[in-house]
PDB file of N, CA and C in Angstrom:
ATOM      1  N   UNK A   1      95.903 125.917  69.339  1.00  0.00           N
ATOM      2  CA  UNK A   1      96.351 127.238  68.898  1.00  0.00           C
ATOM      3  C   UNK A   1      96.191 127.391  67.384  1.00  0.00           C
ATOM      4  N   UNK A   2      96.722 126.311  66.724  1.00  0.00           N
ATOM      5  CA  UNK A   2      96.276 126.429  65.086  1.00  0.00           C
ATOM      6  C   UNK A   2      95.071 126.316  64.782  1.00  0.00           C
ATOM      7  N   UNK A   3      94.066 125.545  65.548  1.00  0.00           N
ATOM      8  CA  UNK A   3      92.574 125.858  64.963  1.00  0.00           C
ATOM      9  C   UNK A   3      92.439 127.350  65.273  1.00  0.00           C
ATOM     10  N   UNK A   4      92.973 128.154  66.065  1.00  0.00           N
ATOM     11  CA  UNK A   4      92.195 129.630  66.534  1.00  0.00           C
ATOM     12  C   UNK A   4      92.779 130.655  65.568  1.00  0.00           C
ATOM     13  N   UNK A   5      94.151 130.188  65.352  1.00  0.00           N
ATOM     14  CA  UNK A   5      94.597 130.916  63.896  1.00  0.00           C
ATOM     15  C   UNK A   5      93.749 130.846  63.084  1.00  0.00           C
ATOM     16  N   UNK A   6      93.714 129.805  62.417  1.00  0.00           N
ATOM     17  CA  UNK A   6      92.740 129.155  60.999  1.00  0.00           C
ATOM     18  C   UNK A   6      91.686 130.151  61.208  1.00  0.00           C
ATOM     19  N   UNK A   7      90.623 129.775  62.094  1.00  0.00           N
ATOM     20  CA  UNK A   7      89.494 130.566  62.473  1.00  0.00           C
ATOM     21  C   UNK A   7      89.400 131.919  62.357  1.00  0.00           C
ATOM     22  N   UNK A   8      90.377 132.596  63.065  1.00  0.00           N
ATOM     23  CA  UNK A   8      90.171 134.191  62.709  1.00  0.00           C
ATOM     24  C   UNK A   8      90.732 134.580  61.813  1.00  0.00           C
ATOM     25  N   UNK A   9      91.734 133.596  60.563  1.00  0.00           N
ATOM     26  CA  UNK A   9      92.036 133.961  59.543  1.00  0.00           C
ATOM     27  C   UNK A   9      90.884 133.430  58.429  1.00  0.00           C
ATOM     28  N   UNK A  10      89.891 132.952  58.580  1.00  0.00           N
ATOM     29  CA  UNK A  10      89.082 132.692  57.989  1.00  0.00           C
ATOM     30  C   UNK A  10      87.717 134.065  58.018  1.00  0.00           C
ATOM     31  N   UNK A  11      87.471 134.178  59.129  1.00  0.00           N
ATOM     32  CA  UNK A  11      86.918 135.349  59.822  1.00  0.00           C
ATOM     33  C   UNK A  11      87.443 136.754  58.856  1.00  0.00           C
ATOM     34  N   UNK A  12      88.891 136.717  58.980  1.00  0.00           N
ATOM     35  CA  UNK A  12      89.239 138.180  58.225  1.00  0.00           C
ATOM     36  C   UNK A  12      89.246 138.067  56.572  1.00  0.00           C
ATOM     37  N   UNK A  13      89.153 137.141  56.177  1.00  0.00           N
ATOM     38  CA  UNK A  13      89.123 136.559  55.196  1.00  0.00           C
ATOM     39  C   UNK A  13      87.519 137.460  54.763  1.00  0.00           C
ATOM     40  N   UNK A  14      86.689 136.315  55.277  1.00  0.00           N
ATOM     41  CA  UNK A  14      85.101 136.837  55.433  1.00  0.00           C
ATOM     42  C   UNK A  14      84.890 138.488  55.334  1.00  0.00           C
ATOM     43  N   UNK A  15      85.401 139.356  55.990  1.00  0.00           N
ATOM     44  CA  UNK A  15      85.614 140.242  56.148  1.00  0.00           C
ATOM     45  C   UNK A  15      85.508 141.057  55.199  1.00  0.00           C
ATOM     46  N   UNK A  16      86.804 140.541  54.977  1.00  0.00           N
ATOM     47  CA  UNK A  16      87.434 141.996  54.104  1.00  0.00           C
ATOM     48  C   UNK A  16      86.758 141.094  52.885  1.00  0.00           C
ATOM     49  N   UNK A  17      86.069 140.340  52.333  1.00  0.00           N
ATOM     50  CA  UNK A  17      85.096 139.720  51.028  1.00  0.00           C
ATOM     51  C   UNK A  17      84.259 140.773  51.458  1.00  0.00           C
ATOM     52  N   UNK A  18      83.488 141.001  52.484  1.00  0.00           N
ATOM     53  CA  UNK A  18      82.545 141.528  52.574  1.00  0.00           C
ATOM     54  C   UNK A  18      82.715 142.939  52.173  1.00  0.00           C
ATOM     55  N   UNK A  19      83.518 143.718  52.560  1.00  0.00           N
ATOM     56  CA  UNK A  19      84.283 144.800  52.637  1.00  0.00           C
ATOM     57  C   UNK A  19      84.374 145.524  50.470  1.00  0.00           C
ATOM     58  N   UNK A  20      84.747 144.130  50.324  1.00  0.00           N
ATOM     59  CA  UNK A  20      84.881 144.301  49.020  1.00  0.00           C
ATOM     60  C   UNK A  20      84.148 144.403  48.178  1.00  0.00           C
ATOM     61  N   UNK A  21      82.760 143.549  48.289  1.00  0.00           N
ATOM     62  CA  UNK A  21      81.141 143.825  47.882  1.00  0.00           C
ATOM     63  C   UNK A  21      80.769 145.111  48.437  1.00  0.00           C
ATOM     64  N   UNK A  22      80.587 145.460  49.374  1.00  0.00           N
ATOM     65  CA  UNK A  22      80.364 146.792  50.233  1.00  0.00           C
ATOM     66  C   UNK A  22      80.962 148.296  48.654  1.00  0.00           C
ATOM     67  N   UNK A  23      82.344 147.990  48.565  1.00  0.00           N
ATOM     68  CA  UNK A  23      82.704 148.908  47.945  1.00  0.00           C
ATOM     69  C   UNK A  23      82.846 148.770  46.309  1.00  0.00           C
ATOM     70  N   UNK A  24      82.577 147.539  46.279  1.00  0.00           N
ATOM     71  CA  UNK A  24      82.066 147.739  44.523  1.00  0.00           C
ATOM     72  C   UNK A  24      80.406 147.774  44.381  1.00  0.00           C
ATOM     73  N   UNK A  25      79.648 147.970  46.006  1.00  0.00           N
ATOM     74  CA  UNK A  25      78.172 148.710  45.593  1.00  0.00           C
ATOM     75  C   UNK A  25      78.426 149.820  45.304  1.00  0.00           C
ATOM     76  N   UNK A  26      78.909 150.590  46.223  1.00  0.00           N
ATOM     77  CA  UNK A  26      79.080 151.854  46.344  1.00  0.00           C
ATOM     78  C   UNK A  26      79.485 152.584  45.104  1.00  0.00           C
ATOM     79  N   UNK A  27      80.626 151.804  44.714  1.00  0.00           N
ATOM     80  CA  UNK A  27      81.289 152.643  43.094  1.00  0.00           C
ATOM     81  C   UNK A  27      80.171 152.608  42.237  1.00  0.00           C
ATOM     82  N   UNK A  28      79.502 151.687  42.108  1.00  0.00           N
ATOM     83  CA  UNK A  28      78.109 151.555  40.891  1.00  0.00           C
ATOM     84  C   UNK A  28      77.372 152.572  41.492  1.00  0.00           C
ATOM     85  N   UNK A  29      76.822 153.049  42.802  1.00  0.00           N
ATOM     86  CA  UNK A  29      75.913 153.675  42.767  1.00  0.00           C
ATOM     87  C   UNK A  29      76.322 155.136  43.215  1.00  0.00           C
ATOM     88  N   UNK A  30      77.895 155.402  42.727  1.00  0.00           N
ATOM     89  CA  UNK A  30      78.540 156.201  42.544  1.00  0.00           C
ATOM     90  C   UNK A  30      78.507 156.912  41.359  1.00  0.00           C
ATOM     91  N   UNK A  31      79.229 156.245  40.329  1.00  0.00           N
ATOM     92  CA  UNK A  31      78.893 156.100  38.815  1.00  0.00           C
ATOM     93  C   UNK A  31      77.544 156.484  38.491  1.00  0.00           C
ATOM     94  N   UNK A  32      76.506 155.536  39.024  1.00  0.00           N
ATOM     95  CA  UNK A  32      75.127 155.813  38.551  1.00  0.00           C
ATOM     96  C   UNK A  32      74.611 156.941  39.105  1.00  0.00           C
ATOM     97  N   UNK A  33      74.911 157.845  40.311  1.00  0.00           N
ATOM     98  CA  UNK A  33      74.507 159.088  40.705  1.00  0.00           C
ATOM     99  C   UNK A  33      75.110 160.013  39.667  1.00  0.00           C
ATOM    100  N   UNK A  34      76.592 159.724  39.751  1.00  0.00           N
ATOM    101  CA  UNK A  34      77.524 160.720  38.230  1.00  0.00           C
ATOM    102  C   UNK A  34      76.717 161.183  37.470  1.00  0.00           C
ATOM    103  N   UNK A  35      76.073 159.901  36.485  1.00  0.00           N
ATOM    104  CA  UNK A  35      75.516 160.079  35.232  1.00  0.00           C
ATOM    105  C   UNK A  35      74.142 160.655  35.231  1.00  0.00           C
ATOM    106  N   UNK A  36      73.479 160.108  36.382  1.00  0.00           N
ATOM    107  CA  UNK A  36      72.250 160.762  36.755  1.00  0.00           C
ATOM    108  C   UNK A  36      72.637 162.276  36.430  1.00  0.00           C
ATOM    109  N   UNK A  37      73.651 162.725  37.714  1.00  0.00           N
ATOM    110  CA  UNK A  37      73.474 164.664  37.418  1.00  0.00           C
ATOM    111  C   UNK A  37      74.311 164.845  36.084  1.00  0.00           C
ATOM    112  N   UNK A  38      74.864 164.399  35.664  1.00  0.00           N
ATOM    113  CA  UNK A  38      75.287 165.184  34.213  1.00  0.00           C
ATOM    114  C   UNK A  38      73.951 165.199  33.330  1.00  0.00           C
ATOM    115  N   UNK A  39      72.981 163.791  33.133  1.00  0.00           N
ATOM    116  CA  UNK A  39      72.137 164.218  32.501  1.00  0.00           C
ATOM    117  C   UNK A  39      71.059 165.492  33.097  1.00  0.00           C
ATOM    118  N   UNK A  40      70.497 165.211  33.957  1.00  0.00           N
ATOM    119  CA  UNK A  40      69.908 166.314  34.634  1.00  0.00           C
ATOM    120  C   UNK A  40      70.646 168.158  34.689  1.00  0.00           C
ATOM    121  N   UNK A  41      72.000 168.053  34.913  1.00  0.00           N
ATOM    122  CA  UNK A  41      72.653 168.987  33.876  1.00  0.00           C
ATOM    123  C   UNK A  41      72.539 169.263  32.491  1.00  0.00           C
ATOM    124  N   UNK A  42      72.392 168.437  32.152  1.00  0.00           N
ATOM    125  CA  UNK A  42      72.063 168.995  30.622  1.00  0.00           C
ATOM    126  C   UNK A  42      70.241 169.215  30.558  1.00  0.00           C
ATOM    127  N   UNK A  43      69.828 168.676  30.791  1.00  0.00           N
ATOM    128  CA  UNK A  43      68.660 169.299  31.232  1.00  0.00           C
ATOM    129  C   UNK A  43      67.959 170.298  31.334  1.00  0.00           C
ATOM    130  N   UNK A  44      68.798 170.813  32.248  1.00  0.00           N
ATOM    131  CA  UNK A  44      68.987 172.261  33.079  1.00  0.00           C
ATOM    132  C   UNK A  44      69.650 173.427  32.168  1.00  0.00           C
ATOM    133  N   UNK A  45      70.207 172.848  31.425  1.00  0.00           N
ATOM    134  CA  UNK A  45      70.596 173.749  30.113  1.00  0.00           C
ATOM    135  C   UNK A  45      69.664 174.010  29.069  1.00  0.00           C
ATOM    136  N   UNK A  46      69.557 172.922  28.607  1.00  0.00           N
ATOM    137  CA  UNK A  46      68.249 173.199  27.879  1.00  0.00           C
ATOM    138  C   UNK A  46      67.404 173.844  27.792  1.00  0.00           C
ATOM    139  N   UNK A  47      66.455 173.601  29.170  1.00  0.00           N
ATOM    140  CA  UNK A  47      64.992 174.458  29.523  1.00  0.00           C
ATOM    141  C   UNK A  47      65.286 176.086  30.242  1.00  0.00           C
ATOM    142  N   UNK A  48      67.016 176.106  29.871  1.00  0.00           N
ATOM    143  CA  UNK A  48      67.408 177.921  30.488  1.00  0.00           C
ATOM    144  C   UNK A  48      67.310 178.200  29.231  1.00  0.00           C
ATOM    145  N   UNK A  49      68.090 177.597  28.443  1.00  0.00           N
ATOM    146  CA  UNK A  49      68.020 178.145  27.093  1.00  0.00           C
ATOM    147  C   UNK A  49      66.878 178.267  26.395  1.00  0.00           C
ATOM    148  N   UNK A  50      66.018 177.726  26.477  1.00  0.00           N
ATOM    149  CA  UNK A  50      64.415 177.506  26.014  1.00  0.00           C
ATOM    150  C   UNK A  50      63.811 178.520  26.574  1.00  0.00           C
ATOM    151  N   UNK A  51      64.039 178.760  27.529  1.00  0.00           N
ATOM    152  CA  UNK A  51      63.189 180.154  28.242  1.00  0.00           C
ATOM    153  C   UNK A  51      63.884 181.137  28.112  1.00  0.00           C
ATOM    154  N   UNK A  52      65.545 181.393  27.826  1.00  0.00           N
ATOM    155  CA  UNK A  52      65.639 182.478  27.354  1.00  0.00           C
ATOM    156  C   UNK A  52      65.461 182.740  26.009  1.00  0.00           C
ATOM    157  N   UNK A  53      65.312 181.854  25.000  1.00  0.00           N
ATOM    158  CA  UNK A  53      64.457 182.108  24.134  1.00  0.00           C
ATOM    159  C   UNK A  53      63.785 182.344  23.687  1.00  0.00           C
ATOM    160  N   UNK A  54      62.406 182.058  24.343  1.00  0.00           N
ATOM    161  CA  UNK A  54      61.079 182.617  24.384  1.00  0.00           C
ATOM    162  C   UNK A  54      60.892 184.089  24.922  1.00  0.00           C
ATOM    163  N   UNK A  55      62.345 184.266  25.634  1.00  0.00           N
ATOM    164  CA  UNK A  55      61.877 185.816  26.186  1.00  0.00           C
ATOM    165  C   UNK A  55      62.592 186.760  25.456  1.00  0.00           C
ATOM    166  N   UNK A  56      63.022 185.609  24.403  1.00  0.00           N
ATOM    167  CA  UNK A  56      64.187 186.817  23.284  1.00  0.00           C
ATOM    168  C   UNK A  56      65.113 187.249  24.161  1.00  0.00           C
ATOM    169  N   UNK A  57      65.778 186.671  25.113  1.00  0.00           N
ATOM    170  CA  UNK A  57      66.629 187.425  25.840  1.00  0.00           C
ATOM    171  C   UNK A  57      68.410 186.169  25.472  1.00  0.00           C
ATOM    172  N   UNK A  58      69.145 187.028  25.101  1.00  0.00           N
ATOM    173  CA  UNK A  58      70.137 185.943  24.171  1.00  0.00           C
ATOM    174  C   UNK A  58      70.897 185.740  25.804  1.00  0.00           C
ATOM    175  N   UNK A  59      71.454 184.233  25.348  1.00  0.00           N
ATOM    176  CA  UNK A  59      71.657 183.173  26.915  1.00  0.00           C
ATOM    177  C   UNK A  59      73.251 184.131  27.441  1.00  0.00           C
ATOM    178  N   UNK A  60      73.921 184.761  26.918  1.00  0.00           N
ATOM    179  CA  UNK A  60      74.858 185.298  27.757  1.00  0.00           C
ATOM    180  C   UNK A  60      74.476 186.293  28.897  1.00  0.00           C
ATOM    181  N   UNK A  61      73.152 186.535  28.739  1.00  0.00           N
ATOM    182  CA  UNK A  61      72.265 187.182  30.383  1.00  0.00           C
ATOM    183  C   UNK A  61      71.179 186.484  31.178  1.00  0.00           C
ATOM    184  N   UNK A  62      71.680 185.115  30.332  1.00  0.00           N
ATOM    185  CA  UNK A  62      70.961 184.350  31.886  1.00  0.00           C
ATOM    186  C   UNK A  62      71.315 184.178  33.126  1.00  0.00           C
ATOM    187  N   UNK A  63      71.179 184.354  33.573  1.00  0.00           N
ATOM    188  CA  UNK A  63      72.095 183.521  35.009  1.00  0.00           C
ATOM    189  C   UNK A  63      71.787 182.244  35.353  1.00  0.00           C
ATOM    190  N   UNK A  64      72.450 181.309  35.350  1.00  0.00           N
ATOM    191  CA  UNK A  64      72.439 180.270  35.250  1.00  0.00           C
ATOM    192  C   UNK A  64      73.806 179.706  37.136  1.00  0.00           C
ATOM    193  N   UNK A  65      72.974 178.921  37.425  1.00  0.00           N
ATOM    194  CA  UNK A  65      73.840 178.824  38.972  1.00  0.00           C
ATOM    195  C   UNK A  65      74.855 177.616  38.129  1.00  0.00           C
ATOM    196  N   UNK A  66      76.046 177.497  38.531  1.00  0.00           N
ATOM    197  CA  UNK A  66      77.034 176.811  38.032  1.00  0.00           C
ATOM    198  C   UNK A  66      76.724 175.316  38.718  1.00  0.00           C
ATOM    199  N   UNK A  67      76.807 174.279  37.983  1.00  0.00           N
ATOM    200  CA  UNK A  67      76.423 173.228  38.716  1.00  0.00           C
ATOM    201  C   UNK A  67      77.817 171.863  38.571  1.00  0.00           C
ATOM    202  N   UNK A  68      78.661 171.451  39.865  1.00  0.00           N
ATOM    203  CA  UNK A  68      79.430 170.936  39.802  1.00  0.00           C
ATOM    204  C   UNK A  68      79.136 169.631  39.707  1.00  0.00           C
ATOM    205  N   UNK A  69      80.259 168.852  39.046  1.00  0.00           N
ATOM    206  CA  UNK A  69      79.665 167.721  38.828  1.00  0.00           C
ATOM    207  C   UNK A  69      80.901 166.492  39.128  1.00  0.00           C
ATOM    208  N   UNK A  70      80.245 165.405  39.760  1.00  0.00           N
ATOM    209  CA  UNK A  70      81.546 164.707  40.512  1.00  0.00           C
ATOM    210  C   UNK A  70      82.596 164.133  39.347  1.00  0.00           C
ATOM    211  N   UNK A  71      83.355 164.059  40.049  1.00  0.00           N
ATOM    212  CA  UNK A  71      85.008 163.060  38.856  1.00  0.00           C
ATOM    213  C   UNK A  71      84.961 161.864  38.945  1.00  0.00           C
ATOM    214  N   UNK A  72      84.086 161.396  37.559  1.00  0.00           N
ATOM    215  CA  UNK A  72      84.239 159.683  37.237  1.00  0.00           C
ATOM    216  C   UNK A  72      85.999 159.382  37.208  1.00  0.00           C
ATOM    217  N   UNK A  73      85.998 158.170  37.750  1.00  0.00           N
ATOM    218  CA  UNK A  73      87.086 157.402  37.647  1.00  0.00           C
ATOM    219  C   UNK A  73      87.353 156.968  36.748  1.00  0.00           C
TER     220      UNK A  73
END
């Protein structure tokens, strides 16, 4: 009976390690999507503003689609 304890407490052990790599990938490639769209947001600002420039048209009549951006931890 105590080896079968040991065993599946070793097992959940295993587990939830795994569990735990699993979710500190995820946060990095969480984070790294984040930063991805904020830069690409700014981006996107830029080349509106650049083209409403060129059309002499001042940026409070651009329309610009609002772009949300996730909550770093």
């Amino acid at each position: 009976m105590r080896d079968q304890i040991e065993n599946r407490l070793s097992d959940l052990k295993n587990e939830y390690d795994q569990g735990q790599k699993i979710l500190a990938e995820l946060n990095e490639k969480r984070e790294n999507t984040a930063q991805a769209m904020l830069r690409i947001s700014g981006a996107i600002q830029v080349l509106e503003e650049l083209l409403a420039k060129e059309e002499n048209v001042p940026m409070e009549a651009v329309q610009t689609e609002a772009v949300e951006l996730p909550q770093l931890r």
